[in-house]
Protein backbone atom coordinates (compact mmCIF):
# COMPACT_ATOMS: atom_id res chain seq x y z
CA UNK A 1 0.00 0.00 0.00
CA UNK A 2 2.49 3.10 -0.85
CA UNK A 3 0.96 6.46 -0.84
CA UNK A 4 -2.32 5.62 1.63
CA UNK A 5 -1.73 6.88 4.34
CA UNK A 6 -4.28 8.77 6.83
CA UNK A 7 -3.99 12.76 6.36
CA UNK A 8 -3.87 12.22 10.66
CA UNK A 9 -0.01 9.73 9.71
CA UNK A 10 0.73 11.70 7.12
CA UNK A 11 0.84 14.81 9.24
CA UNK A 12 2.41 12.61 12.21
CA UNK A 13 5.43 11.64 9.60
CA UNK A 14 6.26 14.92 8.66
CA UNK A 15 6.38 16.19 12.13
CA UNK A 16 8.58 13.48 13.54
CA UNK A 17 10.83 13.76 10.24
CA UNK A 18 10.90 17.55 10.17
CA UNK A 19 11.41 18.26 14.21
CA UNK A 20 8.08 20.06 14.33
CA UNK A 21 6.88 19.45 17.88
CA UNK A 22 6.43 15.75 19.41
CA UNK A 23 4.15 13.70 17.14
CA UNK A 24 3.05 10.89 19.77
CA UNK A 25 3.47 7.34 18.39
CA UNK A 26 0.39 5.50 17.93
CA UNK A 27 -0.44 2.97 20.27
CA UNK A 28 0.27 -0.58 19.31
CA UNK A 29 0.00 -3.56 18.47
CA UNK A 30 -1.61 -2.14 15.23
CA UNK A 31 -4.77 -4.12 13.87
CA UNK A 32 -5.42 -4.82 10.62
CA UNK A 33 -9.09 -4.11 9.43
CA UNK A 34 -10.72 -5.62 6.51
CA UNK A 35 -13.24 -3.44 3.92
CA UNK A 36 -16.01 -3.80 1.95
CA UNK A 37 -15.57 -0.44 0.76
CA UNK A 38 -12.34 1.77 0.63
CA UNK A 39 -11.94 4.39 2.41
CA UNK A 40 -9.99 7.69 1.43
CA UNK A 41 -7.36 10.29 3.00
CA UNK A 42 -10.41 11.47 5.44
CA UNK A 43 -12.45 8.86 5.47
CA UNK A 44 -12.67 5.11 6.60
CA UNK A 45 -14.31 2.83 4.46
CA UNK A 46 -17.29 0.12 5.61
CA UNK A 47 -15.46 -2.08 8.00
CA UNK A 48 -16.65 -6.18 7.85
CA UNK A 49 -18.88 -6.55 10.35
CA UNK A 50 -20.58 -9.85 11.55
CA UNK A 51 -19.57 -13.74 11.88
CA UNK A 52 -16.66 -13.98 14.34
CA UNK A 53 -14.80 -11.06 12.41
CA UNK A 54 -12.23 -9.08 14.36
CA UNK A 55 -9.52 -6.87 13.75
CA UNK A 56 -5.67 -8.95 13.35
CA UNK A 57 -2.92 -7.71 14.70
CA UNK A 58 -0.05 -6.44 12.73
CA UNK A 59 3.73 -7.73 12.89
CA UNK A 60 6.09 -6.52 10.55
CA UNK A 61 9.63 -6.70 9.95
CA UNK A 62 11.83 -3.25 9.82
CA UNK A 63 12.08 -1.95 6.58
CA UNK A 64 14.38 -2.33 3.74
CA UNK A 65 14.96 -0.06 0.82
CA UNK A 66 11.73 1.73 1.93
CA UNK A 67 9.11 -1.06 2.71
CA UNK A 68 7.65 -3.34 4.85
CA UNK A 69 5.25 -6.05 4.80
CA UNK A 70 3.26 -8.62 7.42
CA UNK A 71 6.02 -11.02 8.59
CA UNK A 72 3.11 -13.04 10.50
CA UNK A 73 0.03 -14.79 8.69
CA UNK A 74 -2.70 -12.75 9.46
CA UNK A 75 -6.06 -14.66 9.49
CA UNK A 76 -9.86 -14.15 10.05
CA UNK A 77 -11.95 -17.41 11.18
CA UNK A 78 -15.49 -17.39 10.41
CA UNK A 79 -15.84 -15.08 8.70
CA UNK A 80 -19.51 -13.25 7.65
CA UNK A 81 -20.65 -13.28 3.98
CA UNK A 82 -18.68 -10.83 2.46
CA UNK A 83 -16.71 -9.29 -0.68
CA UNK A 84 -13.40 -7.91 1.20
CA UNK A 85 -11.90 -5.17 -1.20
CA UNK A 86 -9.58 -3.34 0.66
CA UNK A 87 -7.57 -2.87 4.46
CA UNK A 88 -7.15 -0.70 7.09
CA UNK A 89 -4.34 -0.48 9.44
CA UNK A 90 -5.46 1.34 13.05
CA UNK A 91 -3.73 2.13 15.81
CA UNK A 92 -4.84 0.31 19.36
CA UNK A 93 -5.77 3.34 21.55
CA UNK A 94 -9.35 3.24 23.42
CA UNK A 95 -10.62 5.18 20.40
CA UNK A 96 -8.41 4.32 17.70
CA UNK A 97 -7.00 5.77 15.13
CA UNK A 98 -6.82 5.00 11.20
CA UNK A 99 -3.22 5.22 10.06
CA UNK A 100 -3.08 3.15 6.62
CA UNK A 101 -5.59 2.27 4.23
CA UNK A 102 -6.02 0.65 0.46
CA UNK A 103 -7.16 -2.04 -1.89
CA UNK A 104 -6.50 -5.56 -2.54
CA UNK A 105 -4.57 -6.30 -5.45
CA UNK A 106 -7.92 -8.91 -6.01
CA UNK A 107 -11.22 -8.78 -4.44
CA UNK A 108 -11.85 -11.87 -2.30
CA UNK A 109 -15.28 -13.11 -1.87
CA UNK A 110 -15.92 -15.30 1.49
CA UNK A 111 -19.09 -16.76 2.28
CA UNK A 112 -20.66 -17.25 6.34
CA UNK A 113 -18.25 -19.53 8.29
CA UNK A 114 -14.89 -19.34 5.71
CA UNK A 115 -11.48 -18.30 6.51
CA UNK A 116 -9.63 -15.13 4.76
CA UNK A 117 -5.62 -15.30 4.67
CA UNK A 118 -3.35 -12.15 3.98
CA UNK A 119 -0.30 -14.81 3.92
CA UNK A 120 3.15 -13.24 5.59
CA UNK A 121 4.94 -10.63 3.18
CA UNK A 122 1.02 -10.13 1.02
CA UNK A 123 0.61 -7.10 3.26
CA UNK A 124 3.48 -4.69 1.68
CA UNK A 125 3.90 -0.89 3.25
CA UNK A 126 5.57 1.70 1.99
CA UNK A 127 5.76 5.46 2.05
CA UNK A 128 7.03 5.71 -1.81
């Protein structure tokens, strides 16, 4: 996902990288969230609801030549009826905080009950 961030990361970035103030880091573990419809800059998009969805945490590697990606399968189990276009990635705070967003390279359709799998290193993140 390069160039999706949040306009609230985007604006935490350039203040850690450019000295401007102290930026606070966004609580962790980060959780993934899947989409039925993308969000934007400002806006989140529909978040999967239903089944025994929840949000997946987030483990990455540190980044090389200026990306990242999931070094951890990250998987939902029973899953609701659902066409899952896109992610989210949110911070963990009591009222969290979208930092990443964007579309699947495919649409996956699941029906009531399956399994979804972003497999380690399918998740990429970049700032490029």
């Amino acid at each position: 996902m390069a160039d999706n961030l949040s306009n609230t990361a985007e604006n935490l970035t350039l203040d850690w990288i450019l000295g401007v103030g102290t930026p606070t880091r966004p609580t962790t573990p980060l959780k993934v969230a899947l989409v039925t419809a993308n969000g934007t800059d400002t806006a989140a998009g529909t978040e999967v609801t239903g089944g025994s969805y929840a949000r997946q945490d987030l483990a990455v590697a540190a980044a090389v030549a200026g990306a990242t990606s999931n070094s951890a399968d990250l998987v939902w189990s029973g899953m609701p009826a659902a066409t899952v276009v896109g992610v989210e990635i949110w911070d963990s705070a009591g009222t969290p905080v979208r930092l990443w967003y964007g579309p699947l390279t495919a649409s996956r359709t699941v029906s009531a009950g399956d399994e979804l799998v972003l497999s380690a290193g399918q998740l990429t993140l970049s700032l490029a």
